[in-house]
N, C-alpha and C. Protein backbone atom coordinates (compact mmCIF):
# COMPACT_ATOMS: atom_id res chain seq x y z
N UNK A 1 37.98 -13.59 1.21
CA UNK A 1 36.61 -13.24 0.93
C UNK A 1 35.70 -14.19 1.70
N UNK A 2 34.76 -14.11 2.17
CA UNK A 2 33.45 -14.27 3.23
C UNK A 2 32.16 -14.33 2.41
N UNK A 3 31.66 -15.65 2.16
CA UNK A 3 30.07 -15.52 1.80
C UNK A 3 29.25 -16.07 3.18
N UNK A 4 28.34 -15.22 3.40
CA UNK A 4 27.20 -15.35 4.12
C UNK A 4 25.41 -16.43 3.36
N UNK A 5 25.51 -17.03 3.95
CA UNK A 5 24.24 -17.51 2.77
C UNK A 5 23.65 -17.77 4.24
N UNK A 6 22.42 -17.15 4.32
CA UNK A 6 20.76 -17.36 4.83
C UNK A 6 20.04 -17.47 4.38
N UNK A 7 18.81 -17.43 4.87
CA UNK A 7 17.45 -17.42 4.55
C UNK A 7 16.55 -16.78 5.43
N UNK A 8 16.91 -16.24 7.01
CA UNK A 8 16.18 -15.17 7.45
C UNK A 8 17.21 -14.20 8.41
N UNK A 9 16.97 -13.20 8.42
CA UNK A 9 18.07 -12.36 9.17
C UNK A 9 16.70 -12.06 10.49
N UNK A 10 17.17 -12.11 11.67
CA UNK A 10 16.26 -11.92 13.08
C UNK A 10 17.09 -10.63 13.97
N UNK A 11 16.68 -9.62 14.31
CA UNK A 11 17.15 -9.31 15.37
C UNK A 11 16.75 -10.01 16.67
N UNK A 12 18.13 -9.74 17.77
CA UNK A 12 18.37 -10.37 18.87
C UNK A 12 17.25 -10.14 19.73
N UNK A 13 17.36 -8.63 20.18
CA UNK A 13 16.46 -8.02 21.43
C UNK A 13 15.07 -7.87 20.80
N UNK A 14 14.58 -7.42 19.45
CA UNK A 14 13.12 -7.15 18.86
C UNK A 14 13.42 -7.67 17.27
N UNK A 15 12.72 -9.32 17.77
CA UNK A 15 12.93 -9.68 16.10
C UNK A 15 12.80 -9.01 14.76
N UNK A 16 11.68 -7.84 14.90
CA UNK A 16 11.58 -7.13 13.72
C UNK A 16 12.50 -6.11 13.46
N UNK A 17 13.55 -5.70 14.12
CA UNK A 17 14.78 -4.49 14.20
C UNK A 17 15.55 -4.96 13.70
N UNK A 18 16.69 -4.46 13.13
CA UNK A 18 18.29 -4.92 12.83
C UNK A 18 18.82 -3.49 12.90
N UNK A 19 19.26 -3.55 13.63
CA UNK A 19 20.49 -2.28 13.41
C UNK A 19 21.74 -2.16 12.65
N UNK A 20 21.93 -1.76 11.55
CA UNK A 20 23.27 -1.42 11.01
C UNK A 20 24.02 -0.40 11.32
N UNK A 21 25.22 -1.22 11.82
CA UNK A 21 26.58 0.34 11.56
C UNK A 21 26.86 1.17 10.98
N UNK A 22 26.77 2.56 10.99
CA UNK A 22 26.65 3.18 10.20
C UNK A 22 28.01 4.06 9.50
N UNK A 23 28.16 5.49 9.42
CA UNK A 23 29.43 6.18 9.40
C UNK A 23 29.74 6.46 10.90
N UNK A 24 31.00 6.27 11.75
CA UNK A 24 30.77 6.93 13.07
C UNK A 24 30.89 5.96 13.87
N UNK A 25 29.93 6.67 15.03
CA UNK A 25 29.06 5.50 15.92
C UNK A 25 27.62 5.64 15.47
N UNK A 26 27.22 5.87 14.64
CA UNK A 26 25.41 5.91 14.25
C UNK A 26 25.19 4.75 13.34
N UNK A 27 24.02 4.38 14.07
CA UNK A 27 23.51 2.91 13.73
C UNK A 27 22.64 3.50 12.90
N UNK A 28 21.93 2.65 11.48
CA UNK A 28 20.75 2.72 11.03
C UNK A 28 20.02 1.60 11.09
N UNK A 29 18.56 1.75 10.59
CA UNK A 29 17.52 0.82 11.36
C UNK A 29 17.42 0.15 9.89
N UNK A 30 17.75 -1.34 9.83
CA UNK A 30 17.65 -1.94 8.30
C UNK A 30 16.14 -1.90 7.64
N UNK A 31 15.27 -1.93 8.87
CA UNK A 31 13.57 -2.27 8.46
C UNK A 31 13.50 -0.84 7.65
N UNK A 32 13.52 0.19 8.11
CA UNK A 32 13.51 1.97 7.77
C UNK A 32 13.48 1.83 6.79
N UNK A 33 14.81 1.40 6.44
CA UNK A 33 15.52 2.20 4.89
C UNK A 33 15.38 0.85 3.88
N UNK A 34 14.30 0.10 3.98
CA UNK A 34 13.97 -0.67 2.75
C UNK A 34 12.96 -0.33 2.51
N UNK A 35 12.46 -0.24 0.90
CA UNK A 35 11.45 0.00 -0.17
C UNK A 35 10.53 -0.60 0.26
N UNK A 36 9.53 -0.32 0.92
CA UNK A 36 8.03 -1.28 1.26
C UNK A 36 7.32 -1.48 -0.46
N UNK A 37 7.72 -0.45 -1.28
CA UNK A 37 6.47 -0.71 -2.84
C UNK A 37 7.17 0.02 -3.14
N UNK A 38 7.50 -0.32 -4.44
CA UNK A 38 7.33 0.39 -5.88
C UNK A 38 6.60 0.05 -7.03
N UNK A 39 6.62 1.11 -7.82
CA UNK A 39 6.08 0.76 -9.32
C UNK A 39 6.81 1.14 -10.64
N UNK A 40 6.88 0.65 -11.48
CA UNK A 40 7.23 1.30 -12.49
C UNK A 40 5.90 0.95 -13.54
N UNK A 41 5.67 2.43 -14.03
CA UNK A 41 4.43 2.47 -14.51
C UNK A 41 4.55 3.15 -15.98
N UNK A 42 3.98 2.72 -17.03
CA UNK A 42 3.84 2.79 -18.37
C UNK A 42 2.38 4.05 -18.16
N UNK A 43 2.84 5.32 -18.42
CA UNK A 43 1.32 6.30 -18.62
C UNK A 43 1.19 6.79 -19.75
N UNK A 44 1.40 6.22 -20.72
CA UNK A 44 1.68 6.76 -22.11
C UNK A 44 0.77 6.35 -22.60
N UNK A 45 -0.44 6.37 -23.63
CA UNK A 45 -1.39 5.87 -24.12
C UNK A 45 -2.03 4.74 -23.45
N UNK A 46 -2.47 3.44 -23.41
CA UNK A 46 -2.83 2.33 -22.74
C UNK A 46 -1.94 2.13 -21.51
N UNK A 47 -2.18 2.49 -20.62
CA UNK A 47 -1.32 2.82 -18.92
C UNK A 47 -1.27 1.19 -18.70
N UNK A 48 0.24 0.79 -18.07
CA UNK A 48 0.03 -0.30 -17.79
C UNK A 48 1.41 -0.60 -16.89
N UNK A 49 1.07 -1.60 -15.78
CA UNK A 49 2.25 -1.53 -14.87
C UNK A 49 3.34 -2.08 -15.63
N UNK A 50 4.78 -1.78 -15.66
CA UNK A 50 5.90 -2.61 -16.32
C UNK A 50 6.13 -3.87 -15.28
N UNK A 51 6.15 -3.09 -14.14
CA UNK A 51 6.85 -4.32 -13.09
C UNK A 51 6.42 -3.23 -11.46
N UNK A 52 6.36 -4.21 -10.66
CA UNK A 52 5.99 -3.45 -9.20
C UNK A 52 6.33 -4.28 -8.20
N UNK A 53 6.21 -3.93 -7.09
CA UNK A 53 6.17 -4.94 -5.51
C UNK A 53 5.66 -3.96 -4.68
N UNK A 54 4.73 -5.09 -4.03
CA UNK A 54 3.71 -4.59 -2.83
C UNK A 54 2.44 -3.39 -3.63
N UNK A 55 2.62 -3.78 -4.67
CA UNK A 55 1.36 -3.15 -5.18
C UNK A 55 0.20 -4.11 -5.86
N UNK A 56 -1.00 -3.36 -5.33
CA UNK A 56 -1.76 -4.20 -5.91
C UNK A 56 -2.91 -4.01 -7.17
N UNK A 57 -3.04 -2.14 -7.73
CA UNK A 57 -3.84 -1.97 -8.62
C UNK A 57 -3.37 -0.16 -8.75
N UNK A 58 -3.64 0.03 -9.63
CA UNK A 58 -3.33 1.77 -10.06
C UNK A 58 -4.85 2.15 -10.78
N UNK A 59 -5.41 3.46 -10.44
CA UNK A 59 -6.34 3.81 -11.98
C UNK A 59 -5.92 5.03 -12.41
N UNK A 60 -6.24 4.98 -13.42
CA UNK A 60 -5.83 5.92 -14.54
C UNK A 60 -7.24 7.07 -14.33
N UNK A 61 -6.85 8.39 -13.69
CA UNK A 61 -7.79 8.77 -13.32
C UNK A 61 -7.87 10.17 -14.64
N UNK A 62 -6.89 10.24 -15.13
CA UNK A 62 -7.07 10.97 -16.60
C UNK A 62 -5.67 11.48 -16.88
N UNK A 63 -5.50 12.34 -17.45
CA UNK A 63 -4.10 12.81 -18.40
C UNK A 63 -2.88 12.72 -16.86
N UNK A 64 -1.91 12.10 -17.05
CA UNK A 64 -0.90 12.53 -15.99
C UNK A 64 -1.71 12.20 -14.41
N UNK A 65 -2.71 11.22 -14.57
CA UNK A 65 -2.99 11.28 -13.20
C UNK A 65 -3.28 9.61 -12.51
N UNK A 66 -2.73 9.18 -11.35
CA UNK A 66 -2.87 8.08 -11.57
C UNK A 66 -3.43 8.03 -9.31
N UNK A 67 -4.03 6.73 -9.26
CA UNK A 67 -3.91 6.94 -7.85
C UNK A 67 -3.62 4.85 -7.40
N UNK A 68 -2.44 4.41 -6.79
CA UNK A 68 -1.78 3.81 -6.39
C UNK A 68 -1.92 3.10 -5.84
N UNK A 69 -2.07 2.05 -5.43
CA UNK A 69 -3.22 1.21 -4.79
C UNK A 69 -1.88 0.23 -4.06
N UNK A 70 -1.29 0.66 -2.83
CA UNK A 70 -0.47 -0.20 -1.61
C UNK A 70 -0.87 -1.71 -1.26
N UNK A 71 -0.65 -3.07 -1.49
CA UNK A 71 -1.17 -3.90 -1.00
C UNK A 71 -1.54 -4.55 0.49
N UNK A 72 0.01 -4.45 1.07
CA UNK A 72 0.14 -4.72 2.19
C UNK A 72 0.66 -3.30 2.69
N UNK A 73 -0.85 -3.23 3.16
CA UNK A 73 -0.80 -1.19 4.03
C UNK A 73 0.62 -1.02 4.52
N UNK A 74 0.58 0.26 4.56
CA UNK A 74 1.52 1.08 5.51
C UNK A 74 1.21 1.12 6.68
N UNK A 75 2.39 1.38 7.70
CA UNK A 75 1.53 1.18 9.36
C UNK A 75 0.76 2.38 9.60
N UNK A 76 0.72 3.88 8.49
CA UNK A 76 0.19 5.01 8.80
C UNK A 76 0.13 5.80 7.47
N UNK A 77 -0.28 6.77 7.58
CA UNK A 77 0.11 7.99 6.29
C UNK A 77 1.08 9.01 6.65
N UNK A 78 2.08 8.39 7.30
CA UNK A 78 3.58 8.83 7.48
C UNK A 78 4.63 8.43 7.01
N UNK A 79 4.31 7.82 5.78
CA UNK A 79 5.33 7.22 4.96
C UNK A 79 5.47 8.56 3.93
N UNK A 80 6.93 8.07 3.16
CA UNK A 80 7.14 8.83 2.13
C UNK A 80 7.03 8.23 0.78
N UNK A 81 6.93 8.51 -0.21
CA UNK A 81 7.28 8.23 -1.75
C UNK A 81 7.55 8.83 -2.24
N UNK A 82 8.74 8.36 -3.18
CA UNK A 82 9.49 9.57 -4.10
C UNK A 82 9.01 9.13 -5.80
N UNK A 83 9.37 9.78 -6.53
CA UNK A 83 8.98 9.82 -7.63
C UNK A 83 9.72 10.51 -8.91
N UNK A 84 9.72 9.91 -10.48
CA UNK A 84 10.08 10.37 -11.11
C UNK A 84 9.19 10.26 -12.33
N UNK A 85 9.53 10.76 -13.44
CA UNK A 85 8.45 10.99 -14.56
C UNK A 85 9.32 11.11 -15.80
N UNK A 86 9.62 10.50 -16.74
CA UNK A 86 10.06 11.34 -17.84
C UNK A 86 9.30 10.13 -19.19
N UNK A 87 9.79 10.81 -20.51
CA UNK A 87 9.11 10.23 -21.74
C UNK A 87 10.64 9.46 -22.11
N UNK A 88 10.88 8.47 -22.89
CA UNK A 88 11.76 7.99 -23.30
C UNK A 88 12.35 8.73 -23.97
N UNK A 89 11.42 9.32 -25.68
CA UNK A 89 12.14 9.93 -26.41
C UNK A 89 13.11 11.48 -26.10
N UNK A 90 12.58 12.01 -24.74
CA UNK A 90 13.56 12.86 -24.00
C UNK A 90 12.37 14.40 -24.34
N UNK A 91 11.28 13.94 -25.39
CA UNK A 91 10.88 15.45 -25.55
C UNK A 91 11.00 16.22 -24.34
N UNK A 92 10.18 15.49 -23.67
CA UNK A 92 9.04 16.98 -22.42
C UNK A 92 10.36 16.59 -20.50
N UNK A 93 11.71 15.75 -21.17
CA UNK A 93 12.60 15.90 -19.61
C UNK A 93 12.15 16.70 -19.10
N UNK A 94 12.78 18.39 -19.51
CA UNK A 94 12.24 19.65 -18.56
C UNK A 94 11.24 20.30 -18.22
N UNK A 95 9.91 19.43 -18.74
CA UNK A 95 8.97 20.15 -19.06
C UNK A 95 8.06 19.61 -18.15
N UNK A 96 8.60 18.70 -17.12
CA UNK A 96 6.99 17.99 -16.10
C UNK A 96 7.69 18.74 -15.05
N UNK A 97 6.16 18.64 -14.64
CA UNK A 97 6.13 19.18 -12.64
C UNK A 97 5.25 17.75 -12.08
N UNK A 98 5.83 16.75 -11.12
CA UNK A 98 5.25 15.73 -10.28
C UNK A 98 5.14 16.50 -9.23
N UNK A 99 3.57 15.96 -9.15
CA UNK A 99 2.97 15.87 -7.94
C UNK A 99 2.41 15.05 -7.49
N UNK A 100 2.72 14.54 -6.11
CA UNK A 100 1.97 13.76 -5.35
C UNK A 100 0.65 14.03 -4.74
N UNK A 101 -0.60 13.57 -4.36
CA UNK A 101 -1.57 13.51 -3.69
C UNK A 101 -2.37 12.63 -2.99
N UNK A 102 -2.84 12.74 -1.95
CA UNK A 102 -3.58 11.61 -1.37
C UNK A 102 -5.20 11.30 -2.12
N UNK A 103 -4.97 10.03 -2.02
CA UNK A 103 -6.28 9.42 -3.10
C UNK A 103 -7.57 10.86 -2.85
N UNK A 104 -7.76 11.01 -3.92
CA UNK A 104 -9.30 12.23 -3.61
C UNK A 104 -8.90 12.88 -2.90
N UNK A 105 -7.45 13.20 -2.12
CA UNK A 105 -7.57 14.75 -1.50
C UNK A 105 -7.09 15.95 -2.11
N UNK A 106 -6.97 16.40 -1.82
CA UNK A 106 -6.93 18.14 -2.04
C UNK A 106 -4.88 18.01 -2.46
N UNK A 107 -4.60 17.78 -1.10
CA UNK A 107 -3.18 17.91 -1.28
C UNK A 107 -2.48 16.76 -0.46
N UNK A 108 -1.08 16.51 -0.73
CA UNK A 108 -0.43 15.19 -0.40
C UNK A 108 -0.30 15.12 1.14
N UNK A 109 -0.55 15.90 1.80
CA UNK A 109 -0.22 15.99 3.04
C UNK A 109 -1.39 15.20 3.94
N UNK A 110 -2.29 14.76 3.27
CA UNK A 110 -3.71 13.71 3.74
C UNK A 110 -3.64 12.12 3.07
N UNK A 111 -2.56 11.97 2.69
CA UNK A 111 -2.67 10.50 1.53
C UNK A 111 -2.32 9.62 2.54
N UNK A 112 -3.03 8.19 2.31
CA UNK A 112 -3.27 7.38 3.23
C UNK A 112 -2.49 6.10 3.33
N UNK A 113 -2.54 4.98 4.54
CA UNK A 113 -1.90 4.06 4.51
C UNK A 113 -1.77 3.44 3.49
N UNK A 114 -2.82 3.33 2.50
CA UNK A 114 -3.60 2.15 1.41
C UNK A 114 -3.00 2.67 -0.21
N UNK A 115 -3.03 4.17 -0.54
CA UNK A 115 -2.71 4.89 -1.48
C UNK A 115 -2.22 5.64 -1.57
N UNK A 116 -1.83 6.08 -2.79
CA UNK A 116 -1.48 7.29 -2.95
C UNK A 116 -1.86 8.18 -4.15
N UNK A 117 -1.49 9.68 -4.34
CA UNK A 117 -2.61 9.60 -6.09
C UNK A 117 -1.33 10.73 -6.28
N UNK A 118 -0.82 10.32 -7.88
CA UNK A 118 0.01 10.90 -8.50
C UNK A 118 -0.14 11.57 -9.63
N UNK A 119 0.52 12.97 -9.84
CA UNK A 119 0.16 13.20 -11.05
C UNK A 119 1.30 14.20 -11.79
N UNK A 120 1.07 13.95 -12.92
CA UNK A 120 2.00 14.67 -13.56
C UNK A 120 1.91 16.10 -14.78
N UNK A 121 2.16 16.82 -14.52
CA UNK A 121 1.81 18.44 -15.46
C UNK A 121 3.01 19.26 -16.26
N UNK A 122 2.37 18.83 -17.01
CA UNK A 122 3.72 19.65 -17.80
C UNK A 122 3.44 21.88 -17.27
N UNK A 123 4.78 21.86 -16.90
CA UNK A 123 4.81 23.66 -16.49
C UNK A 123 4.64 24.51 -17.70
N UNK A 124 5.14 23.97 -19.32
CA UNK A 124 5.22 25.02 -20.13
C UNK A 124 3.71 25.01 -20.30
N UNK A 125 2.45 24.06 -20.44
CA UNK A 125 1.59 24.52 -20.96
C UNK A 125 0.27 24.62 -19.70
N UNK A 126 0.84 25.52 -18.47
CA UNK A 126 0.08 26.14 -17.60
C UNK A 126 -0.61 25.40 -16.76
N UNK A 127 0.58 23.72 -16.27
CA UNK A 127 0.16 22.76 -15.35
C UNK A 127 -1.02 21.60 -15.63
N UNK A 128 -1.20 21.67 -17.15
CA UNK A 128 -2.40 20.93 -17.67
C UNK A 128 -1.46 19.32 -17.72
N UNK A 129 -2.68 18.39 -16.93
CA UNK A 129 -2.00 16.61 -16.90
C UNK A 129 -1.32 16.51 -17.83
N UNK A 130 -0.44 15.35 -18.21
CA UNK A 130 0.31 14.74 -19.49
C UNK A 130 0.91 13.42 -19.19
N UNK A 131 0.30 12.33 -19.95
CA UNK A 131 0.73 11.01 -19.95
C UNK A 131 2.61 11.27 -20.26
N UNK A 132 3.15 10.09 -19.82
CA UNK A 132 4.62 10.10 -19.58
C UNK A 132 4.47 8.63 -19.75
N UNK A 133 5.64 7.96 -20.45
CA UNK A 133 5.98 6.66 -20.62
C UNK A 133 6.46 5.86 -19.82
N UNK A 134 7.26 6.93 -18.68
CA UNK A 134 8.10 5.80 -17.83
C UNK A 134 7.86 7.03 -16.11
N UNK A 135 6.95 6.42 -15.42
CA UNK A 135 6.49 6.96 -14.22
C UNK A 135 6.80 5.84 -12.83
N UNK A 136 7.44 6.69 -12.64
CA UNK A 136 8.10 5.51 -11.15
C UNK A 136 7.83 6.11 -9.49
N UNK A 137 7.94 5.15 -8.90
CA UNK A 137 7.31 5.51 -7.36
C UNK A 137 7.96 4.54 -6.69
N UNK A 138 8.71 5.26 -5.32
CA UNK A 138 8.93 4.14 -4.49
C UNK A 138 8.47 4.86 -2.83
N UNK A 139 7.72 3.85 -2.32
CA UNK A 139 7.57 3.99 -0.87
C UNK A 139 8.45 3.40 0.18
N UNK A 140 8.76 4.35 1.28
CA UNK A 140 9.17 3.79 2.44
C UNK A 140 8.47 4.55 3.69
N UNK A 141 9.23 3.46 4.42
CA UNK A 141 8.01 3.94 6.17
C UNK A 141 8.03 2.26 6.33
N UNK A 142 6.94 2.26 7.72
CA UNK A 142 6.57 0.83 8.51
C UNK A 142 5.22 0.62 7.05
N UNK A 143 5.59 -1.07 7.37
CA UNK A 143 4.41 -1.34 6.99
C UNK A 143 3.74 -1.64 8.15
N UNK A 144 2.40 -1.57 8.08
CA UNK A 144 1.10 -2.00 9.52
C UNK A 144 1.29 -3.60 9.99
């Protein structure tokens, strides 16, 4: 067995790259495929972050709706975030529809380096918001 102990990993040719081996001969890009931010977010009555990184503020913009506040930007609004939603006690599992949106826009396909705006609707009662206890988000992409 082999322990490695550092304190900074550099690529050779472009310090900010690392290439990993992948399945094959296909390399993946280590910067890519790490989490720039997440959140885990309490939306259940008094909204409140549990725990996060690279975030720096959320508002509670009403039932199931929240918009995300990125600290250290994204290099663009070509990043992704994924997302999940459920209540602890298990009532409403099948019962949310997440959606993503860009802060004040229309639809997610405009959301910006800085934010993002999330929200959550329950489908049985005709897409109307609904606070959720345990609301999670993770971004990836370049940061700027």
């Amino acid at each position: 067995m082999s322990t490695l102990v550092i304190d900074t990993i550099q690529g050779k040719t472009t310090a900010g790259s690392i290439n990993v081996r992948g399945e094959g001969s296909n390399n993946t890009n280590l910067q890519q495929g790490l989490n720039k931010a997440w959140i885990n977010l309490n939306g259940y009555n008094t909204a409140a972050i549990r725990d996060s990184f690279n975030i720096s503020s959320f508002t509670d913009n009403g039932y199931g709706d929240y918009t995300v506040t990125i600290n250290n930007d994204m290099a663009n609004a070509n990043h992704v975030v994924l997302s999940g939603q459920t209540t602890y006690d298990g009532a409403q599992d099948t019962r949310w529809l997440p959606t993503l949106k860009a802060a004040g826009a229309a639809d997610w396909s405009n959301y910006t380096a800085t934010a993002f705006r999330c929200q959550c609707k329950q489908v049985a009662n005709g897409g109307a918001g609904t606070d959720h206890s345990l609301m999670i988000y993770s971004v990836v992409g370049d940061l700027a």
